[in-house]
Protein backbone atom coordinates (compact mmCIF):
# COMPACT_ATOMS: atom_id res chain seq x y z
CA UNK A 1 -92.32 -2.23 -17.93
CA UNK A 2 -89.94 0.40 -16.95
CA UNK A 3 -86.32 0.19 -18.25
CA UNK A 4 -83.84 1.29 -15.59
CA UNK A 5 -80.26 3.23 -16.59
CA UNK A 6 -77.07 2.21 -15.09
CA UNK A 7 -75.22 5.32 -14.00
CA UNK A 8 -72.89 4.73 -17.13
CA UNK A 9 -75.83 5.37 -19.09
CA UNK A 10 -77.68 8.34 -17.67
CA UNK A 11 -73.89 10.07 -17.69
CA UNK A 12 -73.84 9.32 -21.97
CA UNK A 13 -77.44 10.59 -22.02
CA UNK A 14 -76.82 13.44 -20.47
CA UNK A 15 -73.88 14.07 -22.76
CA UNK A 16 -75.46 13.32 -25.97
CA UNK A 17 -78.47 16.02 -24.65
CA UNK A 18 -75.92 18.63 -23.99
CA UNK A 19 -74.50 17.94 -27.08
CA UNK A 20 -77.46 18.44 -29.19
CA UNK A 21 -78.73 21.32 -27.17
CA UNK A 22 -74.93 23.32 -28.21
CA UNK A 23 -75.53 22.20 -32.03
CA UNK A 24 -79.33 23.80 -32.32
CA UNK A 25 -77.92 27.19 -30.33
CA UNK A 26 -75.20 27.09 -32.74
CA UNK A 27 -76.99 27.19 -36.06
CA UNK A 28 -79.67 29.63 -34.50
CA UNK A 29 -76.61 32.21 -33.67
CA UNK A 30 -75.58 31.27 -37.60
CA UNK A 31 -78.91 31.61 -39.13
CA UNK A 32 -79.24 34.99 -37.05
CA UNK A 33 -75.98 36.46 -38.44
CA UNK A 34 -76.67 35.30 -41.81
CA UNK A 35 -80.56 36.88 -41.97
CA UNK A 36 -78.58 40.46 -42.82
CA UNK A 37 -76.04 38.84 -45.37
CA UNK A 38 -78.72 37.08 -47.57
CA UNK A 39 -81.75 39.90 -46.61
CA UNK A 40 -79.50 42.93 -48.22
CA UNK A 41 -77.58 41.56 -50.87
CA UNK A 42 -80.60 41.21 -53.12
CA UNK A 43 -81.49 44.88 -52.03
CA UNK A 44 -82.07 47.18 -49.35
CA UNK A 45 -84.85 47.09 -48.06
CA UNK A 46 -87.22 49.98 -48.03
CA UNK A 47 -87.20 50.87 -44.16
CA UNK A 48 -84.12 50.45 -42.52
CA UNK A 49 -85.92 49.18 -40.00
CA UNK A 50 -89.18 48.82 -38.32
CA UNK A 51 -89.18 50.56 -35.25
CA UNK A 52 -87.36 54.25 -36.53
CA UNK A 53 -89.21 53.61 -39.95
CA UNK A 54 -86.78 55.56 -42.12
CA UNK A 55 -86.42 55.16 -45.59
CA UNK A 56 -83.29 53.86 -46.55
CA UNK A 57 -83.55 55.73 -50.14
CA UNK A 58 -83.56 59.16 -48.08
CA UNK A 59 -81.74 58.33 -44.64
CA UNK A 60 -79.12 55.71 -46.00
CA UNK A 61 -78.13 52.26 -45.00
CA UNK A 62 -77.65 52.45 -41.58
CA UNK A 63 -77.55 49.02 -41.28
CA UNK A 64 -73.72 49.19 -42.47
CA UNK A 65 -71.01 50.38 -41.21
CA UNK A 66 -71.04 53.15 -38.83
CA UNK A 67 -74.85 54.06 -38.89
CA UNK A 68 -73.49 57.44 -40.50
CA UNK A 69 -72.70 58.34 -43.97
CA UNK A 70 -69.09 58.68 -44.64
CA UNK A 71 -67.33 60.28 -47.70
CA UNK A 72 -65.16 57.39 -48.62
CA UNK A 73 -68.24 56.03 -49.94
CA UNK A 74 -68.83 58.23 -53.19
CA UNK A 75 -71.87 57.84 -54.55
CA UNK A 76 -72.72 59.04 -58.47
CA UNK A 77 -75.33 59.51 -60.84
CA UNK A 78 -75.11 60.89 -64.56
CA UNK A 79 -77.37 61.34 -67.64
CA UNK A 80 -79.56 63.39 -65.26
CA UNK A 81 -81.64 66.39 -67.43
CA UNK A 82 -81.65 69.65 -65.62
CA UNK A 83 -85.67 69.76 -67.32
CA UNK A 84 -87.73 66.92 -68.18
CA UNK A 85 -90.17 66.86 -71.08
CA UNK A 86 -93.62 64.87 -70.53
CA UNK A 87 -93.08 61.17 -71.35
CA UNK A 88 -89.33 61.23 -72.34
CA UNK A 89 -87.00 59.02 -71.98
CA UNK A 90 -83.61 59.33 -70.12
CA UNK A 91 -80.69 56.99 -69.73
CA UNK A 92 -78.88 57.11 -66.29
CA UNK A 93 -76.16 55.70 -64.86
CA UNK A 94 -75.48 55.34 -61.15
CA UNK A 95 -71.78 54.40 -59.97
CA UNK A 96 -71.04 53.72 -56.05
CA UNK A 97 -67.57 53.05 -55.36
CA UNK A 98 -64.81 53.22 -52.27
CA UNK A 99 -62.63 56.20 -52.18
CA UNK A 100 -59.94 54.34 -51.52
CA UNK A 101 -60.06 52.12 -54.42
CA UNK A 102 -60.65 55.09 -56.46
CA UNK A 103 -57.32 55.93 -55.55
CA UNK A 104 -55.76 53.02 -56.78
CA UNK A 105 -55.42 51.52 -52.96
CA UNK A 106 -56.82 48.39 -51.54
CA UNK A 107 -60.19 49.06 -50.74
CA UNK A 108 -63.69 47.53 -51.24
CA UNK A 109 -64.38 46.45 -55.16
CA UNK A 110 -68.76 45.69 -54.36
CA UNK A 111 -71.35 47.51 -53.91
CA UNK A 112 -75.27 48.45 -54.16
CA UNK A 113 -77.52 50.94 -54.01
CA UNK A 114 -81.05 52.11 -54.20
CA UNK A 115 -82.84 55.15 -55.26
CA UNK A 116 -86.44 56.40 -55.84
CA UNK A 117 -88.31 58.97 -57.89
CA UNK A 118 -91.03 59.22 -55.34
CA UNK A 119 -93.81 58.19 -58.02
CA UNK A 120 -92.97 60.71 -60.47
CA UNK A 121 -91.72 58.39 -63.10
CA UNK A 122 -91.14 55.18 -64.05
CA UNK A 123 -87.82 52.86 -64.67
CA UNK A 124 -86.41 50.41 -66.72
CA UNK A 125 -83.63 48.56 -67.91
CA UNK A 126 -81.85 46.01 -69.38
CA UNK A 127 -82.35 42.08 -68.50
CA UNK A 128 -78.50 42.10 -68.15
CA UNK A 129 -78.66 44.71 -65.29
CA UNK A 130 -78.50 43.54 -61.83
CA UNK A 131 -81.35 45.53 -60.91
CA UNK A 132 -84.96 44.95 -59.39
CA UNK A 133 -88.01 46.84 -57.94
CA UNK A 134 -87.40 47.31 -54.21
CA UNK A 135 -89.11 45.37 -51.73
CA UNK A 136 -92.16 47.45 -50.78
CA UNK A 137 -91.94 50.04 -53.01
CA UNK A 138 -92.86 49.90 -56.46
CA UNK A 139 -91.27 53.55 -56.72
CA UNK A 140 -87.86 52.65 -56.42
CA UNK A 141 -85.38 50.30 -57.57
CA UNK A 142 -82.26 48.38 -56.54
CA UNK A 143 -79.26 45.99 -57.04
CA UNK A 144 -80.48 42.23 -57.15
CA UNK A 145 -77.02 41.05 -56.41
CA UNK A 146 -73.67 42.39 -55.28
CA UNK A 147 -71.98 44.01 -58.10
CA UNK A 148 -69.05 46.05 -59.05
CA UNK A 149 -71.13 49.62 -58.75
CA UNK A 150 -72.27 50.53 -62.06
CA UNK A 151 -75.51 49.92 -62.89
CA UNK A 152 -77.42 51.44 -66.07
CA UNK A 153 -81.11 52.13 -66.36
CA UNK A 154 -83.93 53.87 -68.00
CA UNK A 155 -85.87 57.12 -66.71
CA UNK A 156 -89.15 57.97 -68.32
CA UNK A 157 -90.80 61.01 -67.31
CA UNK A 158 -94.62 61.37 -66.25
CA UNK A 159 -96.65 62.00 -69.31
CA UNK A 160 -97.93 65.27 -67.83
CA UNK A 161 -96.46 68.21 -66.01
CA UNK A 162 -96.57 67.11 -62.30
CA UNK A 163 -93.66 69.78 -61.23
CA UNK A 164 -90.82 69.38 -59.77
CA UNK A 165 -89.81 65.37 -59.49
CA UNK A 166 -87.30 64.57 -56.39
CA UNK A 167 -85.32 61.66 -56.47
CA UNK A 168 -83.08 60.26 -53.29
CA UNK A 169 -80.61 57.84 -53.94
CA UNK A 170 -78.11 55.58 -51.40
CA UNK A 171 -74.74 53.91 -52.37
CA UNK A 172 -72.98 51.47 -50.15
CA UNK A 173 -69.75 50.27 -51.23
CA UNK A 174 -69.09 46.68 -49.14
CA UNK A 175 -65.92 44.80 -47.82
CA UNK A 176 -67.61 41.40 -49.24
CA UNK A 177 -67.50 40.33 -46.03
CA UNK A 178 -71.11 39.23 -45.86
CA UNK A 179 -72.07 41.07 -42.58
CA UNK A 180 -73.05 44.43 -42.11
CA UNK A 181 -69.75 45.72 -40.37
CA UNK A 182 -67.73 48.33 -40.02
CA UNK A 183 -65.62 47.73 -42.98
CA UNK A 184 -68.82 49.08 -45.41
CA UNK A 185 -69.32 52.38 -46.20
CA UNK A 186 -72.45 54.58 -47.58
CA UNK A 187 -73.66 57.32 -48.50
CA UNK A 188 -76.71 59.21 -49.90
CA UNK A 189 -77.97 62.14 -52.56
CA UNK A 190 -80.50 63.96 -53.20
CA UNK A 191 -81.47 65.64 -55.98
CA UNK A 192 -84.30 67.45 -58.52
CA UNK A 193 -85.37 67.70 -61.95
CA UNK A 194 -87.19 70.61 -63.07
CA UNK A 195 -90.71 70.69 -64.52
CA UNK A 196 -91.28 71.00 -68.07
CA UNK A 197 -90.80 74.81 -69.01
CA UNK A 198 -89.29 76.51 -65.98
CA UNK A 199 -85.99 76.78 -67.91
CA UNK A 200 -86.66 78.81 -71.32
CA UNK A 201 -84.03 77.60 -74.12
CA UNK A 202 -82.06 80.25 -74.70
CA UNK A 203 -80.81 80.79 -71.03
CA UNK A 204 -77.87 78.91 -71.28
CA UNK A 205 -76.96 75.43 -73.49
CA UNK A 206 -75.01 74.07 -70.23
CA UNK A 207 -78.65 74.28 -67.90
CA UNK A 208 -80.52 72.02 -70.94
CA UNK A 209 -78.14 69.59 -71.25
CA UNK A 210 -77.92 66.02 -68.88
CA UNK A 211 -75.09 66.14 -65.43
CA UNK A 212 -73.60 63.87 -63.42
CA UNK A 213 -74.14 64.45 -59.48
CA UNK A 214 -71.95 62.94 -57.17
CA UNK A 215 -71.63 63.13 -53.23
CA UNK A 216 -68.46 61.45 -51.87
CA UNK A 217 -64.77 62.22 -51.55
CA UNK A 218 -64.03 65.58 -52.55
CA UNK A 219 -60.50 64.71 -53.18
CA UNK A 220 -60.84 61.73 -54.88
CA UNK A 221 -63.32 63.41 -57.37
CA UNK A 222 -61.94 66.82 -58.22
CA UNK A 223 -58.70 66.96 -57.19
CA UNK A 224 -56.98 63.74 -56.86
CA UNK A 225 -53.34 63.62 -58.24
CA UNK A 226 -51.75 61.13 -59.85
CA UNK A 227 -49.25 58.95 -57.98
CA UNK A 228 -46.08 58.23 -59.18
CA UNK A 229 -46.53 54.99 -60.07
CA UNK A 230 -49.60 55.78 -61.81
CA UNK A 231 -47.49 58.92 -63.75
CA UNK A 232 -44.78 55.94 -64.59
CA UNK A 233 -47.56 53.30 -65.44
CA UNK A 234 -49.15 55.57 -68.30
CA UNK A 235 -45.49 56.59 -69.23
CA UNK A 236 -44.58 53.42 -70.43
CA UNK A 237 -47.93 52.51 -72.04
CA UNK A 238 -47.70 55.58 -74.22
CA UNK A 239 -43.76 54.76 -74.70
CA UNK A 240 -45.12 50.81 -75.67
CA UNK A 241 -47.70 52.47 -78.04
CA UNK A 242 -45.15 54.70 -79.16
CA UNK A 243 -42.81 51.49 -80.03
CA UNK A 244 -45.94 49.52 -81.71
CA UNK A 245 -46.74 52.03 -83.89
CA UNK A 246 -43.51 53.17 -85.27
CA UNK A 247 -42.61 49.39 -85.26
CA UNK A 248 -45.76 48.82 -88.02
CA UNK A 249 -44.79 51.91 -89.58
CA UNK A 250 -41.47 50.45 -90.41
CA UNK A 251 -42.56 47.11 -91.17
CA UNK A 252 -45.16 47.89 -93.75
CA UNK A 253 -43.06 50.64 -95.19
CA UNK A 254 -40.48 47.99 -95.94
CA UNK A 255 -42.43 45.66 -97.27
CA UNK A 256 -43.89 47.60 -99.74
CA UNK A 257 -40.89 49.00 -100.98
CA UNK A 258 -39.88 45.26 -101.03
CA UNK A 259 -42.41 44.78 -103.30
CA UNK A 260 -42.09 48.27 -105.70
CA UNK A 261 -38.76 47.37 -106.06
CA UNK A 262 -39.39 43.26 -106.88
CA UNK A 263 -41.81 44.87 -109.55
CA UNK A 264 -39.84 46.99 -110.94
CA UNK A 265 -37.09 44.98 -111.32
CA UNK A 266 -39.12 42.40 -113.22
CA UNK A 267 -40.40 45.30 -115.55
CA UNK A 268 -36.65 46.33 -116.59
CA UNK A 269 -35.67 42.65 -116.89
CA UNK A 270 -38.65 41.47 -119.46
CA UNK A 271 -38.14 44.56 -121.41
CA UNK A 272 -34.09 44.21 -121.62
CA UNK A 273 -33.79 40.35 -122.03
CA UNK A 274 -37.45 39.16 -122.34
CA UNK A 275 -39.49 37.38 -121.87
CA UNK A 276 -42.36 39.93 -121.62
CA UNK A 277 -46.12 38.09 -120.40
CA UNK A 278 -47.85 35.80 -121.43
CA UNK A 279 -50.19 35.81 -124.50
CA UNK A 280 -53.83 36.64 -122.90
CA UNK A 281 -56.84 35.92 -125.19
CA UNK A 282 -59.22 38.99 -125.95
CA UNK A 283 -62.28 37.10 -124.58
CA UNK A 284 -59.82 36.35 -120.93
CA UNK A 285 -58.56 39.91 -121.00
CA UNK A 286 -61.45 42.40 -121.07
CA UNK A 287 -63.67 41.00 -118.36
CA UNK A 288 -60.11 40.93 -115.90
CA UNK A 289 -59.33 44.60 -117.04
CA UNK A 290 -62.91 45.44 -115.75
CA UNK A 291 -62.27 43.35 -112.65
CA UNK A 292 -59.26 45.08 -112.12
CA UNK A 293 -59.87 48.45 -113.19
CA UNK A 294 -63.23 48.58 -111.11
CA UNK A 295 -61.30 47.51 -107.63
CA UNK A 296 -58.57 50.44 -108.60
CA UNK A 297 -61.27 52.89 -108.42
CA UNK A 298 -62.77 51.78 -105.67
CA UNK A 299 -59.50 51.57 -103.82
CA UNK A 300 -58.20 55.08 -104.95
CA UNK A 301 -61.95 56.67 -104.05
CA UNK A 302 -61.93 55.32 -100.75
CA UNK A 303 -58.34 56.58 -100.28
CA UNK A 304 -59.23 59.36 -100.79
CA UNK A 305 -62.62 60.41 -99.23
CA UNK A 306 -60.74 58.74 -95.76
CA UNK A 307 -57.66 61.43 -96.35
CA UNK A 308 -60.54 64.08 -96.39
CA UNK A 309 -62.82 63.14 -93.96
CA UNK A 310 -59.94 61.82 -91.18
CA UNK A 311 -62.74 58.71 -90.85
CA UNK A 312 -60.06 56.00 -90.83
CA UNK A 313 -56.47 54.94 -89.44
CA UNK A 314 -53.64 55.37 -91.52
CA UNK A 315 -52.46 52.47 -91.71
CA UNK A 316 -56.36 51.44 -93.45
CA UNK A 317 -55.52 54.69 -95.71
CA UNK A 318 -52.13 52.97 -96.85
CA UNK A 319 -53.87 49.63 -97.42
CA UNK A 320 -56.18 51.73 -99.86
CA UNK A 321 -53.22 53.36 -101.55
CA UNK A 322 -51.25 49.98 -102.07
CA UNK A 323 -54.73 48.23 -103.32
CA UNK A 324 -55.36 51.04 -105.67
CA UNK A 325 -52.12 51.16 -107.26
CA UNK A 326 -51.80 47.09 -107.16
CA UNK A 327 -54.70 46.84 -109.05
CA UNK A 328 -53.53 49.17 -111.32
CA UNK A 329 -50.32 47.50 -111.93
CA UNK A 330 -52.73 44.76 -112.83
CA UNK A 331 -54.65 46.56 -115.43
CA UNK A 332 -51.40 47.47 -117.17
CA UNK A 333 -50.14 43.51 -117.11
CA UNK A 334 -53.62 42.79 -118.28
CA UNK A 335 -53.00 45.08 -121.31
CA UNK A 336 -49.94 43.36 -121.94
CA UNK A 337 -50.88 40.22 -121.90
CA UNK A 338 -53.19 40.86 -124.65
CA UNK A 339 -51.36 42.66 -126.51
CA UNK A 340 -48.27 39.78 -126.73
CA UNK A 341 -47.65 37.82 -129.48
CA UNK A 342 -49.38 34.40 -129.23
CA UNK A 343 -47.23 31.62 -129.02
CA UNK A 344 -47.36 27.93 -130.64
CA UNK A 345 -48.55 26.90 -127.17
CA UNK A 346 -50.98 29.75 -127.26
CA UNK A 347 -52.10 28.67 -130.48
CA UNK A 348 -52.68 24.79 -130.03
């Protein structure tokens, strides 16, 4: 049996087809603008693409921005030794930020990279570091997540002399945006570390020790000047340190001439119009001498191996003085105590 449509019907048919047909073209165009978003912020891949087949590592994320590195994107990497030694261990840091944020504008706060030793090593790092192994290449390593551009990881150097080991490294610092547009920014660096013993010690301390490379910016890394809000922002926080410190200063000076003077006081008052302390049995009054004595000693020694040594605060030093000559005090009221006459009280 064949149903037949009334004209009302075909017309709602044909809607609800048309209908459908826009929904499944709209979440294809979504899906298709989201593959890039979810694809890169786990990490770059290794090729930037199929067809060219450039390695991002070495060519950069042309995926971003303008398909061209840019300096606003400065890209930096320290704890890198001018000379490896066989099967050492170096900690590195790589930083990719925006210029412009560097600069203390509104610019982009994320970012990622990726870099590669070209098989000469091997990394590691932290389980707290947003880091992976890149897709494809068990060489190199990248972010697993947007992050705020630091990222700190572990260098160890081939266990033999295999020359010269090159490492490439890309930075993109991202609007957040999701998309790959033109409000991202990248750049890339190259650079080398020496084989073991083609630098003899000796040569120069500066050549042995680790560097930090950076590509980027020139302005914003050697000669950026401080605004004058920034001049008037650190200003004030060494005027408010200023106040804070002389403020304690004050305060702890007064209070313990508060307390000198409270002592004192009571010292001239016993021995004038008594009175004096309390009767303190021999048995009672040695072992809180010791106690006493022992903590004045301590005090007073580490008073003073902090005055020599410039290890501590002052304010810690002070607290050392005051405990030392507290306990002190104490000693001598000890003394006292056992030395009074005992009293009827005492005595029952």
């Amino acid at each position: 049996m064949v149903m037949c449509l009334t004209r009302p019907q075909r017309i709602q048919e044909v809607i609800k087809m048309g209908r459908s047909t826009r929904l499944l073209v709209a979440i294809l165009l979504v899906g298709l603008l989201a593959i890039p978003a979810f694809a890169n912020s786990g990490g770059p891949p290794y090729l930037n693409s199929e067809e060219d087949g450039t390695q991002t590592a070495k060519y950069g994320c042309t995926c971003h921005g303008n398909e061209a590195p840019g300096d606003r994107a400065v890209v930096m990497i320290s704890g890198v030794p001018v000379m490896y030694e066989p099967d050492t261990a170096y900690e590195m840091v790589v930083t990719v930020a925006d210029s412009v944020t560097l600069a203390d504008a509104d610019g982009n706060t994320k970012a990622g990279f990726l870099i590669t030793d070209n098989g000469g090593g091997s990394f590691s790092w932290a389980t707290t570091e947003d880091i992976r192994e890149a897709d494809d290449d068990p060489t190199a390593i990248s972010h697993s997540a947007i992050g705020n551009g630091v990222w700190t990881f572990t260098w160890t150097a081939p266990s033999e002399d295999i020359g010269t080991v090159h490492f490439s490294l890309a930075g993109n610092s991202v609007d957040n945006s999701g998309l790959p547009d033109e409000g991202d920014y990248w750049n890339i660096l190259s650079f080398s570390i020496n084989a073991p013993g083609s630098i003899v010690e000796g040569d120069s301390d500066a050549t042995l020790q680790t560097r930090t490379i950076a590509v980027g910016d020139y302005q914003t890394l050697f000669v950026l000047e401080e605004s004058e809000a920034e001049k008037e922002k650190e200003r004030q926080q060494h005027l408010s340190d200023a106040v804070f410190e002389s403020g304690n200063l004050f305060y702890w000076t007064s209070l313990t001439a508060l307390i000198v003077g409270a002592v004192f006081q009571r010292e001239i008052m016993e021995r004038r119009y008594g009175p004096g302390p309390e009767h303190l049995a021999m048995e009672l009054a040695y072992p809180q001498a010791i106690r006493r004595g022992v903590v004045a000693i301590l005090a007073f020694y580490l008073a003073v191996d902090w005055i020599s040594n410039g290890g501590q605060h002052d304010f810690m030093i002070g607290c050392a003085w005051f405990i030392a000559a507290w306990a002190s005090y104490g000693v001598y009221r000890t003394v006292r105590s056992a030395q009074a006459e005992p009293t009827v009280q005492d005595v029952m």
